[in-house]
Protein backbone atom coordinates (compact mmCIF):
# COMPACT_ATOMS: atom_id res chain seq x y z
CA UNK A 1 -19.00 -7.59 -7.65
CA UNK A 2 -16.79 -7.90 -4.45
CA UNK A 3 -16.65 -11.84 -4.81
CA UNK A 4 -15.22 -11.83 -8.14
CA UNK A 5 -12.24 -9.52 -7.27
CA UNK A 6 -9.15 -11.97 -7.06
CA UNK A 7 -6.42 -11.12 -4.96
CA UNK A 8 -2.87 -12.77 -6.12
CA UNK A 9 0.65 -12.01 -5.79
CA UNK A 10 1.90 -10.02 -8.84
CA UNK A 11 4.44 -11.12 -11.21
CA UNK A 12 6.74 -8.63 -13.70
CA UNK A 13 3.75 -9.06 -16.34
CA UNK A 14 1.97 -6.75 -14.07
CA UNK A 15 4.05 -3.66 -14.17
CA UNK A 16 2.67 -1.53 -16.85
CA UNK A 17 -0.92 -2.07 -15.11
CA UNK A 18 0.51 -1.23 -11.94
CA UNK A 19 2.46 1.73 -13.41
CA UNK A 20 -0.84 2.72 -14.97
CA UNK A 21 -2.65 2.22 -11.52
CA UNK A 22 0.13 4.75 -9.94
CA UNK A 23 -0.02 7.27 -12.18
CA UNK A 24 -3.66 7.39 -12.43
CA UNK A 25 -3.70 8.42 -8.13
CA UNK A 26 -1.19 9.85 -8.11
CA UNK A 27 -2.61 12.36 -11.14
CA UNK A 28 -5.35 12.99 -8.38
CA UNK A 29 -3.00 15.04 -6.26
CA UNK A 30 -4.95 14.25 -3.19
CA UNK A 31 -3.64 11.51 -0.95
CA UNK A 32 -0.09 10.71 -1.85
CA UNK A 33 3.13 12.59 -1.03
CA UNK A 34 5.03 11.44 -4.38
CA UNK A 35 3.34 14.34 -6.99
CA UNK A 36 2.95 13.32 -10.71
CA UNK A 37 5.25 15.63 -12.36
CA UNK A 38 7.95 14.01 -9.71
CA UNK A 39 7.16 10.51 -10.87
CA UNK A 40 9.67 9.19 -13.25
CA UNK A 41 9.21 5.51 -13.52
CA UNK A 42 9.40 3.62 -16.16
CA UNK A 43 8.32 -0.09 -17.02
CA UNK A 44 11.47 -1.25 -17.24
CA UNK A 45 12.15 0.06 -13.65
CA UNK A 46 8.76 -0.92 -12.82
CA UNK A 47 9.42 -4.77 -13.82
CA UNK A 48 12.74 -4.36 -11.80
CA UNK A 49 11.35 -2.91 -8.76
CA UNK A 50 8.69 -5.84 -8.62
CA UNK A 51 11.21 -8.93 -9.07
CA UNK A 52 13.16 -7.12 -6.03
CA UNK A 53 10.12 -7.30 -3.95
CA UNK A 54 9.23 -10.68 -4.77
CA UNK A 55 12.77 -12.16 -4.16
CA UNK A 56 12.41 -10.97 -0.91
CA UNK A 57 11.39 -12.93 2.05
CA UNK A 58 10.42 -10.09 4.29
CA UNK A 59 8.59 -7.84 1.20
CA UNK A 60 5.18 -8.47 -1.36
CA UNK A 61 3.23 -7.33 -3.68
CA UNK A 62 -0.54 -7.92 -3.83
CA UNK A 63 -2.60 -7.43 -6.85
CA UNK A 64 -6.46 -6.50 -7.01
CA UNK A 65 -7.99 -7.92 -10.41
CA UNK A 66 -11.34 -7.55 -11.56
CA UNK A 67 -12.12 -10.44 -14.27
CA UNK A 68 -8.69 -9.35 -16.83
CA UNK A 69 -7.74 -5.73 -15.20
CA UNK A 70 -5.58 -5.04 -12.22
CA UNK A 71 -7.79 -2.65 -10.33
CA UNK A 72 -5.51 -2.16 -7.48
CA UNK A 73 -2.29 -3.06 -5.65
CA UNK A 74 -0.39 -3.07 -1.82
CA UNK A 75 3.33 -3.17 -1.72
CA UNK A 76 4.70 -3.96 1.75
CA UNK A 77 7.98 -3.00 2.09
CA UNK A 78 10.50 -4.16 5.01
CA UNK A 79 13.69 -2.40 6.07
CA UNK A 80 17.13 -4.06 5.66
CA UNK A 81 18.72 -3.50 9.12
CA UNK A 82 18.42 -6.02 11.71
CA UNK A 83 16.96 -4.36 14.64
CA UNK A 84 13.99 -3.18 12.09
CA UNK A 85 13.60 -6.47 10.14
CA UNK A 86 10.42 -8.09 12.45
CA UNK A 87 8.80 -4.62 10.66
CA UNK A 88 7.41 -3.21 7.09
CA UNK A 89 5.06 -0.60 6.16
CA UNK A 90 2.58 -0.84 2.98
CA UNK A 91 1.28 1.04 0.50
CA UNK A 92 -2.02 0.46 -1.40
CA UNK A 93 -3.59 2.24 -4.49
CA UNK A 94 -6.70 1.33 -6.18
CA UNK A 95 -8.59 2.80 -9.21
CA UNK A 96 -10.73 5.93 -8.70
CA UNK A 97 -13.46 3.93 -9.55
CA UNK A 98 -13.62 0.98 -7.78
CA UNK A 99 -13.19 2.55 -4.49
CA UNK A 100 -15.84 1.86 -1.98
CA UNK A 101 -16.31 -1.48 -2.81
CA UNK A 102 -14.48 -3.37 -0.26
CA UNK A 103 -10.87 -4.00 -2.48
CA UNK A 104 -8.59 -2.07 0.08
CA UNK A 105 -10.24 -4.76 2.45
CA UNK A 106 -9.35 -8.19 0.62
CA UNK A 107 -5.83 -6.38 0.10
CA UNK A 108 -5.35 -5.45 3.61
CA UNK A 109 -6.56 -9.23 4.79
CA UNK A 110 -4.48 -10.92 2.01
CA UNK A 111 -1.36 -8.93 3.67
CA UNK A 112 -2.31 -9.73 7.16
CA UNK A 113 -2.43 -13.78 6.35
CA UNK A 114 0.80 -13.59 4.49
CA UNK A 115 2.31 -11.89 7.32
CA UNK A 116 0.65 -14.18 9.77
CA UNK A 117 2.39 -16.98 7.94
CA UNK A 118 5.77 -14.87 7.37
CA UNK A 119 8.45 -16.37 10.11
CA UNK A 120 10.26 -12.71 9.88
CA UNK A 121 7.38 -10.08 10.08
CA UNK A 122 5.89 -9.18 13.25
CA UNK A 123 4.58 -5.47 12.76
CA UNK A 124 2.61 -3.60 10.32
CA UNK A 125 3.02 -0.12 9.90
CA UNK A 126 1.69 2.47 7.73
CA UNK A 127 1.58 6.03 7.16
CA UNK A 128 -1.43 8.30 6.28
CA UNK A 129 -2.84 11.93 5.56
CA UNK A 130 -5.03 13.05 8.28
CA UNK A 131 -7.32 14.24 5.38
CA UNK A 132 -7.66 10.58 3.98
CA UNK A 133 -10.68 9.66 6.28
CA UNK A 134 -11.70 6.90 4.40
CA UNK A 135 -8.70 5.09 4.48
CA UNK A 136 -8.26 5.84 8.40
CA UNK A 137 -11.55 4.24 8.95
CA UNK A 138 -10.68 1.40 6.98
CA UNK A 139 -7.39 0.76 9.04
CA UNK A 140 -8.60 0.98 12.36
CA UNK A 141 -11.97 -1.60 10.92
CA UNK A 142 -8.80 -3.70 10.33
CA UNK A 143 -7.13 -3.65 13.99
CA UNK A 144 -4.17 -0.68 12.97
CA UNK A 145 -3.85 2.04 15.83
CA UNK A 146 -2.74 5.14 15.61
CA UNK A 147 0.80 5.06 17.04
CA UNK A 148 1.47 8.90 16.10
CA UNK A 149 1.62 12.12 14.11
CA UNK A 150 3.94 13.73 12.39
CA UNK A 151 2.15 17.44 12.98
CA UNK A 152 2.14 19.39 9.67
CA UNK A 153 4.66 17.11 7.85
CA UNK A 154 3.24 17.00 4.82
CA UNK A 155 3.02 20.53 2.84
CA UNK A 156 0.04 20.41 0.23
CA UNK A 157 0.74 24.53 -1.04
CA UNK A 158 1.37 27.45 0.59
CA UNK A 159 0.45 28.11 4.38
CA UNK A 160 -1.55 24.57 3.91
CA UNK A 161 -0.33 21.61 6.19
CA UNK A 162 -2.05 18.26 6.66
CA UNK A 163 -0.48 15.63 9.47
CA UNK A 164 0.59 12.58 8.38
CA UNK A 165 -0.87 9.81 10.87
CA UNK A 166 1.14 6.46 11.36
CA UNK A 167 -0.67 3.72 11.81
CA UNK A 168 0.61 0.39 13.15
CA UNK A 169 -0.99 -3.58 14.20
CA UNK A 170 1.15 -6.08 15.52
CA UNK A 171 0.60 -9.26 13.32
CA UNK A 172 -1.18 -12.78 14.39
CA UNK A 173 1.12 -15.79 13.90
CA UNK A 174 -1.20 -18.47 12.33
């Protein structure tokens, strides 16, 4: 199944599946600090907040699609002031079930050509919950080291506290 996943760059057509993606993890309550009764976006915005990605030089969007459906997505994201602007951090999300199968790989890889190619970007950061295993052993399969905690920053309920572990990998010019 893993060779027929197509990885692209997404285009404002894609924002109700992506919307639909987000709210669908994000429903899980498990790995994401953004809750769903928080989440307030609409398509409109959704369309919006993609064309702003994509007319950036320094920012993407990558789009997971198995045959017809979007099955998952990574935004990387790249701050506006100068001294930061060789940096971005991503965020990926892919359906419940097609996790496991190797997507958050051909995501992670499409990002790490891009940025490879990318005259501006030089560093890939991330952040994760300690508690997010998975994913943790996925990054560091993929070259990111731990640069860091931030000890108990993120607040899950009362008197429960998970870390949130940044991850970074400095980025092969091609």
């Amino acid at each position: 199944m893993i060779e027929k996943i197509k990885i692209r760059v997404a285009y404002q057509e894609d924002a109700e599946a992506l919307l639909e993606i987000q709210k669908e993890v994000l429903a899980e309550e498990t790995y994401l600090i953004t809750t769903i009764d928080e989440f307030q976006r609409t398509i409109d915005d959704q369309r919006e907040w993609i064309q702003v990605k994509l007319a950036n030089e320094r920012e993407t969007i990558f789009i997971a699609q198995y045959q017809e459906e979007v099955v998952g997505w990574l935004v990387f994201q790249s701050p506006q002031r100068k001294r930061l602007a060789h940096t971005g951090t991503f965020g990926m999300m892919v359906l419940n079930k097609y996790r496991g199968l190797g997507i958050g790989k051909l995501l992670i890889e499409k990002l790490l050509e891009w940025a490879g190619h990318n005259p501006y970007i030089e560093k890939i950061s991330l952040g994760v919950f300690s508690t997010n295993e998975r994913a943790i052993a996925l990054y560091k399969k993929m070259g990111f080291i731990e640069e860091g905690r931030k000890i108990n920053d993120i607040k899950l309920h009362d008197n429960e506290y998970i870390d949130d572990v940044l991850m970074y990998r400095m980025v092969l010019k091609n």
